[in-house]
N, C-alpha and C. Protein backbone atom coordinates (compact mmCIF):
# COMPACT_ATOMS: atom_id res chain seq x y z
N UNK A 1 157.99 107.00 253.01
CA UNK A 1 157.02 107.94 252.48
C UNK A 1 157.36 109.33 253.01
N UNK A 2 157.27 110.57 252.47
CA UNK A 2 157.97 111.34 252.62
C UNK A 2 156.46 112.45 253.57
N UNK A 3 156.89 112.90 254.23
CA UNK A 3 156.23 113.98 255.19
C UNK A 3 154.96 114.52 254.36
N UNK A 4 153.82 115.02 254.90
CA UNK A 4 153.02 116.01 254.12
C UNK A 4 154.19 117.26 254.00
N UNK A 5 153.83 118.10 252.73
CA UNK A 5 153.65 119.48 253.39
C UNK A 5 153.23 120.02 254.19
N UNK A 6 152.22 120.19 254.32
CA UNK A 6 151.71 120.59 255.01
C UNK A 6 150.23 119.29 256.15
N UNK A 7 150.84 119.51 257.27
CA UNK A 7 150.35 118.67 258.15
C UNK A 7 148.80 119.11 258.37
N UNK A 8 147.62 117.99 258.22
CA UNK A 8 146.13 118.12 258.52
C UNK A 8 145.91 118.78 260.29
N UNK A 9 145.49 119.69 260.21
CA UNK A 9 144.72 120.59 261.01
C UNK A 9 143.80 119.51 261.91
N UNK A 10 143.61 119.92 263.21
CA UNK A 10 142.91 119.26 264.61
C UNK A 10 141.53 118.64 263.36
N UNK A 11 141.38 119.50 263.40
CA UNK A 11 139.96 119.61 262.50
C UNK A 11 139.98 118.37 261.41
N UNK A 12 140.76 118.77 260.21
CA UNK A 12 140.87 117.86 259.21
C UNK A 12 141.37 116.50 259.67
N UNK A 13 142.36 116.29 260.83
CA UNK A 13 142.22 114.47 261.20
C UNK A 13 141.20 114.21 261.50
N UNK A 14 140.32 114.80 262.24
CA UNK A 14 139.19 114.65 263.23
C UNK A 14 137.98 114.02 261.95
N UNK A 15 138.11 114.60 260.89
CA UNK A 15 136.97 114.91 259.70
C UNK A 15 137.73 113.42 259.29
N UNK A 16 138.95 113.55 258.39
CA UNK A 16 139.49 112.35 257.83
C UNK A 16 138.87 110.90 258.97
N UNK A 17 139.37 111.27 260.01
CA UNK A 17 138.90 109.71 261.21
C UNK A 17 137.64 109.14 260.97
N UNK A 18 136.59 110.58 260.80
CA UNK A 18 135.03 110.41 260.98
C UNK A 18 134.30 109.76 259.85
N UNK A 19 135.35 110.29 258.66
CA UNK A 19 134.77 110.47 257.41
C UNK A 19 134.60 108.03 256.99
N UNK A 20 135.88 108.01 257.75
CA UNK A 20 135.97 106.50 257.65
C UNK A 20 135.43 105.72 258.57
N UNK A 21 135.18 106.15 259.89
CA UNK A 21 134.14 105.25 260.79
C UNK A 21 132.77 105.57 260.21
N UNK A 22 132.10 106.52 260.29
CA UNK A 22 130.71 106.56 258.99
C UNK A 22 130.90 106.18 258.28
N UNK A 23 131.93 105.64 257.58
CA UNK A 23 132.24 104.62 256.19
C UNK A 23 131.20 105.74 255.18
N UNK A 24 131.71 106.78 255.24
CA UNK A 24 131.22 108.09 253.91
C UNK A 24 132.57 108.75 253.22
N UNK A 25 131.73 108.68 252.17
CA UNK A 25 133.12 109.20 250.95
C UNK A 25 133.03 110.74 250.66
N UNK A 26 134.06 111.21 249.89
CA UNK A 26 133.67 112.45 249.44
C UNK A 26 132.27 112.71 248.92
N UNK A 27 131.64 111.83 248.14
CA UNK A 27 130.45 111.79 247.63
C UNK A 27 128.94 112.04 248.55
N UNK A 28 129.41 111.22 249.35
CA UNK A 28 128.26 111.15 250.03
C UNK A 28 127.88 112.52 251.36
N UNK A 29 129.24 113.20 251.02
CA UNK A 29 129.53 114.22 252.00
C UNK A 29 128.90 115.29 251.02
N UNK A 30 129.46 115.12 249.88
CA UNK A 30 128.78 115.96 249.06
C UNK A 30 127.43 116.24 248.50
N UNK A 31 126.91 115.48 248.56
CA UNK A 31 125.16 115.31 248.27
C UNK A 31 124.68 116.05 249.54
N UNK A 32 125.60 115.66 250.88
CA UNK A 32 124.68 116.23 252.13
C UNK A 32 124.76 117.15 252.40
N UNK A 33 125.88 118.39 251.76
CA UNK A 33 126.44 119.09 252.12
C UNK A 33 126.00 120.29 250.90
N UNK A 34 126.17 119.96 249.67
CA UNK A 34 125.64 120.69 248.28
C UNK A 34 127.21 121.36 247.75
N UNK A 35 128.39 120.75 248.20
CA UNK A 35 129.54 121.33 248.11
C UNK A 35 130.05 120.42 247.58
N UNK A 36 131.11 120.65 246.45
CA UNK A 36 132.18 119.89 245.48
C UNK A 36 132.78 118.99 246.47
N UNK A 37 133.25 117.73 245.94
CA UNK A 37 134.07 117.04 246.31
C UNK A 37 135.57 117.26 246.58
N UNK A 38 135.39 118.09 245.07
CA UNK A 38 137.04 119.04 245.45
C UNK A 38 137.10 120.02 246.72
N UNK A 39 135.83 120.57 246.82
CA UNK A 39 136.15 121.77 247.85
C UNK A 39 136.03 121.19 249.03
N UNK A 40 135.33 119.95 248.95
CA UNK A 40 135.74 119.23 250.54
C UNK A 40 136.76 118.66 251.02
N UNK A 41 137.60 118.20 249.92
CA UNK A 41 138.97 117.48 249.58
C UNK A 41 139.54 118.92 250.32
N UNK A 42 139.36 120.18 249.88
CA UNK A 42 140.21 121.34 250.37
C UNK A 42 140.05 121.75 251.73
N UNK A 43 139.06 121.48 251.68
CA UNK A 43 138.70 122.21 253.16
C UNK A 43 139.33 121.32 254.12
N UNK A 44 139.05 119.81 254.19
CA UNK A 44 139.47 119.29 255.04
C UNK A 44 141.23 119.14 255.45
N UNK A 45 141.86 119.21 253.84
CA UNK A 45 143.17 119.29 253.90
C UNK A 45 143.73 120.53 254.16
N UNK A 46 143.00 121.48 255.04
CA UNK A 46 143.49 122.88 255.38
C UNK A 46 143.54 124.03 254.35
N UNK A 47 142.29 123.59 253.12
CA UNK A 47 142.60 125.04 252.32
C UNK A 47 141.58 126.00 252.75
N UNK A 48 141.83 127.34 252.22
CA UNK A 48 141.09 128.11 252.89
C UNK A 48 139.87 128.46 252.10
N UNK A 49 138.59 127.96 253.17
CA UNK A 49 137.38 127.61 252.26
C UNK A 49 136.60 128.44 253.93
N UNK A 50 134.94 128.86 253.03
CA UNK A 50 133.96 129.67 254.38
C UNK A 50 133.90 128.91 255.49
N UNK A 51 133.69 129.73 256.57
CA UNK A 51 133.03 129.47 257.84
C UNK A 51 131.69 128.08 257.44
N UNK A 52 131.33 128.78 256.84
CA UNK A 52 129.94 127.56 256.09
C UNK A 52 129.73 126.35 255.47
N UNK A 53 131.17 126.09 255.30
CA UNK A 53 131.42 124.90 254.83
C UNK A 53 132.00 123.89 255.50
N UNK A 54 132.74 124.66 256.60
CA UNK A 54 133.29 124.16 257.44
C UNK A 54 131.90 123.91 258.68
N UNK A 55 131.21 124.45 258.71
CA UNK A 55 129.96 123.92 259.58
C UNK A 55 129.19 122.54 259.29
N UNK A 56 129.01 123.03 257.90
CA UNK A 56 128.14 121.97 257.16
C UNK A 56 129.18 120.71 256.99
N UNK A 57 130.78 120.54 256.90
CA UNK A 57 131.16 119.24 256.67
C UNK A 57 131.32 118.60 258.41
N UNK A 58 131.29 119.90 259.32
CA UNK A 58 131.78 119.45 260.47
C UNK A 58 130.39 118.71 261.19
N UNK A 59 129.07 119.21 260.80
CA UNK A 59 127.50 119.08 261.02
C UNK A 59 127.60 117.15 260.37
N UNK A 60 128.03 116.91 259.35
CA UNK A 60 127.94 115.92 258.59
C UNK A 60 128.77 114.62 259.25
N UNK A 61 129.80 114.84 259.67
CA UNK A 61 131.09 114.25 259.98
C UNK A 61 130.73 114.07 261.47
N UNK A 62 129.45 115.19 262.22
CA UNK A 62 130.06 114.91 263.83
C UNK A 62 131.50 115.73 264.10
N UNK A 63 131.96 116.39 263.99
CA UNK A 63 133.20 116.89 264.02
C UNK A 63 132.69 118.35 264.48
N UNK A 64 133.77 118.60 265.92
CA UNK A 64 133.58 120.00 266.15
C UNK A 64 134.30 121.13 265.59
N UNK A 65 133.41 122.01 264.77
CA UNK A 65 134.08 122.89 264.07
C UNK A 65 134.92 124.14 264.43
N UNK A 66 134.84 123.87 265.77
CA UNK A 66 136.15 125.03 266.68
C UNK A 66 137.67 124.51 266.51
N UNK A 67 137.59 122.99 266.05
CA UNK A 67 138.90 122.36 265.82
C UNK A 67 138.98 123.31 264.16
N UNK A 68 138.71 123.86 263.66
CA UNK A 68 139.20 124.46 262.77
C UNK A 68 140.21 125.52 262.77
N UNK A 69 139.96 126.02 263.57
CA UNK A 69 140.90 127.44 264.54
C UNK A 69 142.42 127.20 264.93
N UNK A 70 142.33 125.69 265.66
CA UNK A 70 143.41 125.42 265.57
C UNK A 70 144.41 125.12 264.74
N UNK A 71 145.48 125.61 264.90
CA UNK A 71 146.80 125.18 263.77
C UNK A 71 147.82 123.67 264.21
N UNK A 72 148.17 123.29 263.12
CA UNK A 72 149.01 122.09 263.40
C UNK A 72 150.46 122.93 264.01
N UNK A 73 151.11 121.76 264.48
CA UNK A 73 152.15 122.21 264.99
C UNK A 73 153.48 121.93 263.88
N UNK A 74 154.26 122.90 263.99
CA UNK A 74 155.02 122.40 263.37
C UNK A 74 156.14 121.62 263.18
N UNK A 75 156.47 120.96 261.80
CA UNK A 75 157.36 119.71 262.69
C UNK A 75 158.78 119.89 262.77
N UNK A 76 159.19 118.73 263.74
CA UNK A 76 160.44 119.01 264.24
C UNK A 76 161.29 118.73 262.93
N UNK A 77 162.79 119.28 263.13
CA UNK A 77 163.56 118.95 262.02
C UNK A 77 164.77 118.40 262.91
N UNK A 78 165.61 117.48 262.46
CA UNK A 78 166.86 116.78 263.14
C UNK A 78 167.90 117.80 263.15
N UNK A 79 168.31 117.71 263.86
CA UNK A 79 169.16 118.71 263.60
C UNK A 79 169.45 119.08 265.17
């Protein structure tokens, strides 16, 4: 399986981990939240979405939303 592009943010594993021990889907994130499924799909996969959304999925999830700040590292190449 080939690499992401772009690698999930402290934040977005943290959300992805949570999102499956609460056994909650995009859906159910979305009803609690009042935000698209798509834009949660984005946010969590590092797109660039408000401060406010990122509260409200991190409020939902249990997830601390200072892990947002942080950047992934980048990956090594062979060589």
């Amino acid at each position: 399986m080939p690499a992401r592009k772009n690698p999930l943010s402290a934040w977005g594993l943290q959300c992805t981990t949570q999102k499956y021990v609460l056994g909650m889907t995009l859906d159910d994130i979305s009803r609690e939240t009042n935000l698209s499924r798509i834009y949660i799909s984005k946010a969590i996969n590092g797109g660039d979405v408000s401060d406010d959304a990122v509260e409200a999925i991190s409020k939902v999830l249990k997830v601390d939303p200072k892990l947002s700040r942080l950047r992934p590292r980048p990956e090594r190449t062979a060589g």
